[in-house]
Structures are given as C-alpha cells and as structure tokens.
Protein backbone atom coordinates (compact mmCIF):
# COMPACT_ATOMS: atom_id res chain seq x y z
CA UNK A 1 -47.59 -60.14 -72.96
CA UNK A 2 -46.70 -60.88 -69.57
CA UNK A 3 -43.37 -59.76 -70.15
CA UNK A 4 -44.48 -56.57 -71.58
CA UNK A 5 -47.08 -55.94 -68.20
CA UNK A 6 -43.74 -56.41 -66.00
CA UNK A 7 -41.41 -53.97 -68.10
CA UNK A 8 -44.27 -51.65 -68.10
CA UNK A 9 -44.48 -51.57 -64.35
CA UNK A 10 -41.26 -51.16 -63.64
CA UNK A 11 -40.60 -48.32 -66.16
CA UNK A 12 -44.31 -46.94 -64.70
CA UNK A 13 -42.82 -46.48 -61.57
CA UNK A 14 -39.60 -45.25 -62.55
CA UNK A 15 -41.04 -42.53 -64.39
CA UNK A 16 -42.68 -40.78 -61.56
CA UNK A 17 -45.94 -42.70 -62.34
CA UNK A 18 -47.23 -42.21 -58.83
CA UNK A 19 -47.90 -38.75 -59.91
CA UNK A 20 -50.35 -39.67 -62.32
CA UNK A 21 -52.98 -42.15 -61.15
CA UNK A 22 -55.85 -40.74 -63.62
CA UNK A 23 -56.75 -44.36 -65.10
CA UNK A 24 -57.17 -41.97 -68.67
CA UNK A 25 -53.32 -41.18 -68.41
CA UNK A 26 -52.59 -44.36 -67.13
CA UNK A 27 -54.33 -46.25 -70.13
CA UNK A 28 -52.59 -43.47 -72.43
CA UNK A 29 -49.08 -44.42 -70.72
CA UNK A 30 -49.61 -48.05 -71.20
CA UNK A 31 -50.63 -48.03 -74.78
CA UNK A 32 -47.64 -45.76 -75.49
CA UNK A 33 -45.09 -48.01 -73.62
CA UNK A 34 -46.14 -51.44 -75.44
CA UNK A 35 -46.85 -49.79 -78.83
CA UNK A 36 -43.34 -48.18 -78.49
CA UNK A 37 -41.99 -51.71 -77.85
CA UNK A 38 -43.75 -52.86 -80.62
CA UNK A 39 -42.70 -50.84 -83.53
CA UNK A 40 -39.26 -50.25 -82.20
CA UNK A 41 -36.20 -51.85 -84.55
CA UNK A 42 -34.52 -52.47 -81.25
CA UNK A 43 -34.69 -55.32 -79.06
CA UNK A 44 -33.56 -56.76 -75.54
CA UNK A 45 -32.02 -53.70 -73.44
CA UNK A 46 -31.77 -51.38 -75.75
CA UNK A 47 -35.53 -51.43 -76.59
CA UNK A 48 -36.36 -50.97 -72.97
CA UNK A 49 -33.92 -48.45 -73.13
CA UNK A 50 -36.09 -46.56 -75.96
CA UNK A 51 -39.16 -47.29 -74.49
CA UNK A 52 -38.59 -45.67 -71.53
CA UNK A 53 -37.04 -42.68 -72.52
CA UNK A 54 -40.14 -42.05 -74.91
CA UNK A 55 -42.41 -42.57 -71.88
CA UNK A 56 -40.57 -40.30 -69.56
CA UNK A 57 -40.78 -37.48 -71.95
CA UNK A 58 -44.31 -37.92 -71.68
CA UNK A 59 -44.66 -38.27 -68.01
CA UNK A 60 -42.33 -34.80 -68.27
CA UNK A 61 -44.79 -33.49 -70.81
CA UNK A 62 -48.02 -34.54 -68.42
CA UNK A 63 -46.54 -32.89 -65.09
CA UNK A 64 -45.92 -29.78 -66.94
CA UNK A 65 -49.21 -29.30 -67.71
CA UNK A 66 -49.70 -29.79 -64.04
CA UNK A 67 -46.82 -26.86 -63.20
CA UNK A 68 -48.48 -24.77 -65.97
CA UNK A 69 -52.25 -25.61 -64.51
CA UNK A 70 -50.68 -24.16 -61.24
CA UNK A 71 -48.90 -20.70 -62.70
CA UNK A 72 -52.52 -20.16 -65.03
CA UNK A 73 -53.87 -20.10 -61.28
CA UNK A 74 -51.34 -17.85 -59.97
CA UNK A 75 -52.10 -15.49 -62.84
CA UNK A 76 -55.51 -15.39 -62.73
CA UNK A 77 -55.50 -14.38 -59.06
CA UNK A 78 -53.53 -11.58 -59.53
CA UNK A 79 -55.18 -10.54 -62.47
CA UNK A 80 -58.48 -10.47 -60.08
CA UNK A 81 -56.67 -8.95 -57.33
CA UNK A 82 -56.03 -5.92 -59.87
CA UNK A 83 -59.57 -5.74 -61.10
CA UNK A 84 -60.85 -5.42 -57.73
CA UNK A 85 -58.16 -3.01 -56.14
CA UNK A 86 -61.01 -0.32 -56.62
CA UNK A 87 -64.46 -0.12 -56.74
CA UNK A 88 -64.43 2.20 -59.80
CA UNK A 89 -62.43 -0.53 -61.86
CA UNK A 90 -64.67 -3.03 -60.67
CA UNK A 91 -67.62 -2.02 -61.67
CA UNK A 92 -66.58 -1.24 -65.33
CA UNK A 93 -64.91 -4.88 -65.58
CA UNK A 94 -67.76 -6.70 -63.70
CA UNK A 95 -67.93 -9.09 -66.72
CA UNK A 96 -64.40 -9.85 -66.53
CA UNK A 97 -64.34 -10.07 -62.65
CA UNK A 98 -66.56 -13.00 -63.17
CA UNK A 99 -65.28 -14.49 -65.53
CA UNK A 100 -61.75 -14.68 -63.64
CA UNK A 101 -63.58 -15.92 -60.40
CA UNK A 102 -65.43 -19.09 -62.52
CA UNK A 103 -61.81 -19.87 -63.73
CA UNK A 104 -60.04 -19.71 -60.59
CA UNK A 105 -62.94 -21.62 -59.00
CA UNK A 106 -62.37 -24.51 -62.04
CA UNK A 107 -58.66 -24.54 -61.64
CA UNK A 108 -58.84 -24.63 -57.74
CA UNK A 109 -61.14 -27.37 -57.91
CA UNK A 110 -58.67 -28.90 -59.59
CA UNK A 111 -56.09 -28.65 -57.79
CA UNK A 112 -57.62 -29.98 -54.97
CA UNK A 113 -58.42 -32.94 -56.84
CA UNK A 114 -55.12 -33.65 -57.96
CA UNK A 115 -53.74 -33.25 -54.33
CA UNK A 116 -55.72 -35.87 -53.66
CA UNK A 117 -54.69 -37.97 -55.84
CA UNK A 118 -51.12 -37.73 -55.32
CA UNK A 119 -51.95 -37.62 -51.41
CA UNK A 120 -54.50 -40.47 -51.19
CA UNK A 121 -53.13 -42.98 -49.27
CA UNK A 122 -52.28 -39.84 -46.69
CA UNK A 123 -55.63 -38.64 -46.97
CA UNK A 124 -57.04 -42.33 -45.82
CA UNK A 125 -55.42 -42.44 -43.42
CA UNK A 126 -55.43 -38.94 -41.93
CA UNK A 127 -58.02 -36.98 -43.48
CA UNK A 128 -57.39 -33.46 -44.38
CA UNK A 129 -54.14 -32.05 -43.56
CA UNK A 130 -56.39 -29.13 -42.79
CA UNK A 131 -58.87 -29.87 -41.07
CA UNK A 132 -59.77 -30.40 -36.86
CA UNK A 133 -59.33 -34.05 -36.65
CA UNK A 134 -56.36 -33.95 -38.11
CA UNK A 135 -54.80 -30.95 -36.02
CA UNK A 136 -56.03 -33.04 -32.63
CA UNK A 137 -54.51 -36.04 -33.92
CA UNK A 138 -51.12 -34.60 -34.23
CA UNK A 139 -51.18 -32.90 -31.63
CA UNK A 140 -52.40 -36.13 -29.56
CA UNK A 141 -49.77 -38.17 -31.11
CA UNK A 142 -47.09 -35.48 -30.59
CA UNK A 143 -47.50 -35.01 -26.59
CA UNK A 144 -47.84 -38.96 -26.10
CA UNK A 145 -44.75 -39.56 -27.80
CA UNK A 146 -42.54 -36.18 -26.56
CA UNK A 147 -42.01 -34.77 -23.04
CA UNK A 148 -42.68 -31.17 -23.72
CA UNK A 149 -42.78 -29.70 -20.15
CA UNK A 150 -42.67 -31.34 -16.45
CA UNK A 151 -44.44 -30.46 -13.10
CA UNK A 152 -41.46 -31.17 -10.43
CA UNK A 153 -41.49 -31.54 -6.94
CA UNK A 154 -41.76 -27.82 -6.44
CA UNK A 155 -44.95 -27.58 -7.69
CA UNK A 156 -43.67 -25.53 -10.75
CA UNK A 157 -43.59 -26.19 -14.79
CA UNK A 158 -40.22 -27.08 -16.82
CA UNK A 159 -39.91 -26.88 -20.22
CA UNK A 160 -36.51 -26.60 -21.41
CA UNK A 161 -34.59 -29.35 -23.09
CA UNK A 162 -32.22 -29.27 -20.54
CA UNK A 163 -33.97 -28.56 -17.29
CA UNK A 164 -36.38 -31.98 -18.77
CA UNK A 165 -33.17 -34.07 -18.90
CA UNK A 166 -31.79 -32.94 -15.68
CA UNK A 167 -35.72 -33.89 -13.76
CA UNK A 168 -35.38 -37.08 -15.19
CA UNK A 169 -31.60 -38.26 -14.65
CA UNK A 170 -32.66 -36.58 -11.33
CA UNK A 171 -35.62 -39.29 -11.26
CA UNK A 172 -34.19 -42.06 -12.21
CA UNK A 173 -30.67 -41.61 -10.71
CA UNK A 174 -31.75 -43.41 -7.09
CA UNK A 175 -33.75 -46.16 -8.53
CA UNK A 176 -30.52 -47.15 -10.69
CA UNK A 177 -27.95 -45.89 -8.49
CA UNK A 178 -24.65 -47.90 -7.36
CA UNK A 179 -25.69 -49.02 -3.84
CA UNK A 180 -24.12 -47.63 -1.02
CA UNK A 181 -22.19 -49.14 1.59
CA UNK A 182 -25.02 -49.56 4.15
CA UNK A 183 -26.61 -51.95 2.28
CA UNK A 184 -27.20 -55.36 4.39
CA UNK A 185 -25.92 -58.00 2.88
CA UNK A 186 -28.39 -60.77 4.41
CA UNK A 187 -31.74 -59.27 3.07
CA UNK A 188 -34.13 -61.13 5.52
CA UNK A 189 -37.15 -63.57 4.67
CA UNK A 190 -39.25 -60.93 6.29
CA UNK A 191 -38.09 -58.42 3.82
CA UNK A 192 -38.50 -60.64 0.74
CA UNK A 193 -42.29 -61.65 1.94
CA UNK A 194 -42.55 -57.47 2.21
CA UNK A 195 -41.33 -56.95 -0.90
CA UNK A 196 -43.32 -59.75 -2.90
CA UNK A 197 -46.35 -59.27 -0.90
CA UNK A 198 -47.08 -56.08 -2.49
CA UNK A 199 -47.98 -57.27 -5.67
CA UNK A 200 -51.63 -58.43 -5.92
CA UNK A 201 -52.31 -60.98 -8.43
CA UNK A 202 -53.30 -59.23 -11.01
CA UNK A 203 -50.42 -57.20 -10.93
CA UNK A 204 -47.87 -56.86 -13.16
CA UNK A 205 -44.84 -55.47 -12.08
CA UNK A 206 -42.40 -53.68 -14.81
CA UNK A 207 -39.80 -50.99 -14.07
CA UNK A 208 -42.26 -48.45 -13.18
CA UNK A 209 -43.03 -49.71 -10.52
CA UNK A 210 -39.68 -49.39 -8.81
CA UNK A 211 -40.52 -45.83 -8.12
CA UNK A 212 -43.86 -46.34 -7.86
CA UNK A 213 -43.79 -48.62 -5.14
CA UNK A 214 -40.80 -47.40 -2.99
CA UNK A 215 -37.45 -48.10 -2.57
CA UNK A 216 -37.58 -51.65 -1.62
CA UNK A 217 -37.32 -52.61 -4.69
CA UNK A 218 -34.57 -50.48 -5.47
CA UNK A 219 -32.93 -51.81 -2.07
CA UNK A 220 -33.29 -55.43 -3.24
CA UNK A 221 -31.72 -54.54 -6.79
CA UNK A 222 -28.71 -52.85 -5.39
CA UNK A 223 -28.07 -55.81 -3.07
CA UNK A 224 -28.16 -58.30 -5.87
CA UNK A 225 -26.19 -55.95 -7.96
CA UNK A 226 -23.77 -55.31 -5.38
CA UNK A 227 -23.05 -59.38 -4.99
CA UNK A 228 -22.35 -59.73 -8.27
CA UNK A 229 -25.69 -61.66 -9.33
CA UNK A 230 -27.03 -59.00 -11.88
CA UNK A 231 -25.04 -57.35 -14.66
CA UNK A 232 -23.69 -53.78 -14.00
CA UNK A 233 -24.31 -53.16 -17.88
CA UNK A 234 -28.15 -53.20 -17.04
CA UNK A 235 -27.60 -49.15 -16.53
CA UNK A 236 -26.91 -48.56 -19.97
CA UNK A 237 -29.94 -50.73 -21.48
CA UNK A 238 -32.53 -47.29 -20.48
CA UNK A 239 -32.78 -45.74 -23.76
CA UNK A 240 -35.92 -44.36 -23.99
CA UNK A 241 -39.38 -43.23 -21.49
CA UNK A 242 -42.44 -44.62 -22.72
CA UNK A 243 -45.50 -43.03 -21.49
CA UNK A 244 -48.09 -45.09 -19.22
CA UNK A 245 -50.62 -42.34 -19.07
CA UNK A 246 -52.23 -39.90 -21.81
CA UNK A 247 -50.43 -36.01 -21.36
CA UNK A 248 -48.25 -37.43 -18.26
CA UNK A 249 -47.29 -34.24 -16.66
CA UNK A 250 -44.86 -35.81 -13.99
CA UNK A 251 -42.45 -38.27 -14.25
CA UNK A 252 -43.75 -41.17 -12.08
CA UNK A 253 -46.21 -41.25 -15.65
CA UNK A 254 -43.59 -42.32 -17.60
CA UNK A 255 -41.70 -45.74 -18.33
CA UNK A 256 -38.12 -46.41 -18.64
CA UNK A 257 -37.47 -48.99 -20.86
CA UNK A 258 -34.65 -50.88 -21.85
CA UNK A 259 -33.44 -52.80 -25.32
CA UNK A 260 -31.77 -55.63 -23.40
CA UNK A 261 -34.58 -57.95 -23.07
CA UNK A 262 -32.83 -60.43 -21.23
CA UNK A 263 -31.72 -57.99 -18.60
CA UNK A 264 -35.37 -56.68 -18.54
CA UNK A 265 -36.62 -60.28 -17.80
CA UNK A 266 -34.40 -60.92 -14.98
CA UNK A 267 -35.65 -57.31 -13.69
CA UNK A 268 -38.76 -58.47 -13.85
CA UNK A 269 -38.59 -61.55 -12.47
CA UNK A 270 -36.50 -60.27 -9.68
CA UNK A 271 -39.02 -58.09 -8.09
CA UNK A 272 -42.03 -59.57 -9.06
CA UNK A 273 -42.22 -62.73 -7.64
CA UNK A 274 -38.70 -64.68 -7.20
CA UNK A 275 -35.94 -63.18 -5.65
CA UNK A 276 -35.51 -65.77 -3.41
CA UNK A 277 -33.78 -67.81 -5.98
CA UNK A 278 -31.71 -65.03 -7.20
CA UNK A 279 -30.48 -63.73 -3.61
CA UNK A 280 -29.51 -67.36 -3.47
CA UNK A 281 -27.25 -67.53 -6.44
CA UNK A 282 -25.80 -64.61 -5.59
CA UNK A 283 -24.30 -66.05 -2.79
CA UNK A 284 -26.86 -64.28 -0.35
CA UNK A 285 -28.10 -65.40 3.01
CA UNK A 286 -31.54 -65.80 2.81
C-alpha cells in the first residue's frame, strides 16, 4: 500500500492534479488509480503505464467540464444581453430574464470558487488580485524595487530609460573614477583622523556613504587604488542600486552594491575605521 500511495502521487501530479483540489475528485481520482492497478493484467511499468493513462483521461474528462462550465456562462450572458436589448422584449420574457440571471449568478459563483482553488496559495498570500490592498502592494513593491523617474540637480523630473542611466553613471562616475594626477601620495595623519572621525559609533559606513559624506572618502580610495593596494576590478563588482529609502526620488537614496564580497569588505573596512593599515601596505607614507 505504500507503494501504491507513492505511484499515486506522482501520477497525481503529473496529471495536472493541482487543478483539482476538491477532496470529492481527489478521493474519486485515488480510488480510480489503485482500483485500476488492481484489476489490471499488467504489472511493473507497464501497469503504471495503464494506470496513468486511464487517470489522465479522467483528469481530461474533469477539466472539460470546467471549459464547458465556463462557455455555459458565456452563453447565458449573451442570451441575457439579448433579452434585455429592449424594454418591450423584456417585459414579455421577464420569467426567462430571471431565470438566466439565477444561473449566471450559480455559475459565477462558481467560478470564483474554483479560481480560488487553483489560486490559493496566491490568494494567501496576496489577497485578491482585485482588490485595494493588493493594487498598493504592487505598486509598493514595484517603485521600491525599480527607478521609474529621478529629480536631478536641476530641480527637474527624468523618466526615460536612458536619461535614468545617464543620472546615475553621471552619479556614480566621480566616486569610482580613476584618480587623477593631483592626488598626494602621502595622505597625512591629519587627513586619516578627518576621515575616520566622521563616523560616530553607531555608524555604519557602506558605499553610500561615499557620496553621502564627501569626497574624502573617494580621495582616500583613489590613493589606495592608485598605489596598487586595492584591485582595479572593484569597478566592475556594481551591478545593481538597492534602495535605502521608501519612493527615493534622487539618487543619493539609493545603494550601489556589489557581488564581490571580498572587495566590498575591504571597502568597508577601508573607510570605516582602518585605513591606516591599508595606506601602509600600499607602500604609503603615513
């Protein structure tokens, strides 16, 4: 019996079960699978074999009393639409009329149930795909995760796909630039205790900060970068901009972040509260 409770989920499944989670039908398609495998003179594959086909022909059977279910409704609305296209012919088929409207009211009932059904674990989790909560919860979800327009420094409102990516390689472009040849080379103690001392204690300092805070940072990153202590492939770990803030209209609202972990933790650590010991190995003068 155990065996037969495994073949019959598997072949449940592969039939398009999912469709049908009435526990009547379910109990009908069980009792047909293992009676099937029962009186069948096969065995081994070729009994599965049998079994299933018998079962999918009902599954077939059950869904198109579904599709038929749906076309009856179909009908029946424009059978009312025609009864009612003038007041004349509505009056003499007032009987009719409501009779139609109780059966479309049965079979949309119906329908709504079986949506349901085949929806459920969507409806749990969302609610109706209809109503108010649902619509703000899209909509939430869809402007924290996309940037659909910008406010630059102009004052005015982007929206374009390609005036968006400009504003941000725009953004981004000095913070992760190749540093220019006025650079010092000996960043000073001064400087370091500057660029440290910004950061309270309860402040934890990621890559939005870099243009948050100035370009101090950015200065300190290039120098590094420009001795040879930090990776050059760092530039092509920003893949993606993360939001920090709910409907972020400008940029500084947004954070870069990178797949290369390891590169992000030595970003990290490098302007948060060690770059002492970084300037060091990079064959700075400290």
């Amino acid at each position: 019996m155990p065996a037969l409770e495994e073949n019959f989920r598997s072949a449940y499944f592969k039939a398009d079960a999912y469709l049908l989670r009435q526990p009547r039908i379910q109990t009908e398609l069980k009792d047909l699978w293992i009676s099937t495998l029962a009186s069948s003179e096969l065995t081994g594959i070729e009994g599965f074999v049998e079994a299933w086909v018998i079962l999918r022909k009902r599954v077939k059977a059950i869904q198109y009393q579904e599709v038929s279910k749906l076309s009856e409704l179909g009908t029946l609305r424009r059978q009312l639409e025609d009864l009612t296209s003038s007041p004349m012919l509505a009056e003499r088929h007032s009987a009719e009329i409501l009779d139609r409207a109780n059966q479309i009211k049965k079979l949309e009932a119906w329908c709504e149930h079986r949506w349901r059904l085949w929806s459920r674990d969507r409806f749990l989790h969302f609610g109706d795909t209809n109503s108010p909560y649902f619509l703000r919860k899209f909509r939430a979800k869809r402007k924290r995760a996309n940037i659909s327009s910008l406010i630059i420094a102009n004052g005015t409102r982007v929206s374009s796909t390609t005036e968006i990516i400009g504003e941000v390689h725009n953004h981004f472009k000095q913070v992760f630039s190749a540093p220019e040849d006025d650079i010092p080379m000996n960043l000073s103690g001064e400087f370091l205790s500057v660029l440290t001392g910004r950061l309270s204690p309860q402040h934890s300092a990621f890559m939005d900060d870099v243009p948050t805070h100035g370009p101090t940072y950015s200065l300190a990153m290039q120098g590094c970068w420009r001795a040879g202590s930090f990776p050059k492939g760092f530039l092509e770990g920003v893949v993606t901009l993360v939001p920090k803030e709910t409907n972020a209209e400008t940029l500084s609202g947004w954070r870069p972040i990178t797949l290369l972990s390891s590169l992000y933790k030595l970003y990290v650590k490098l302007i948060a509260s060690r770059p002492r010991d970084w300037l060091i190995l990079g064959n700075f003068s400290v």
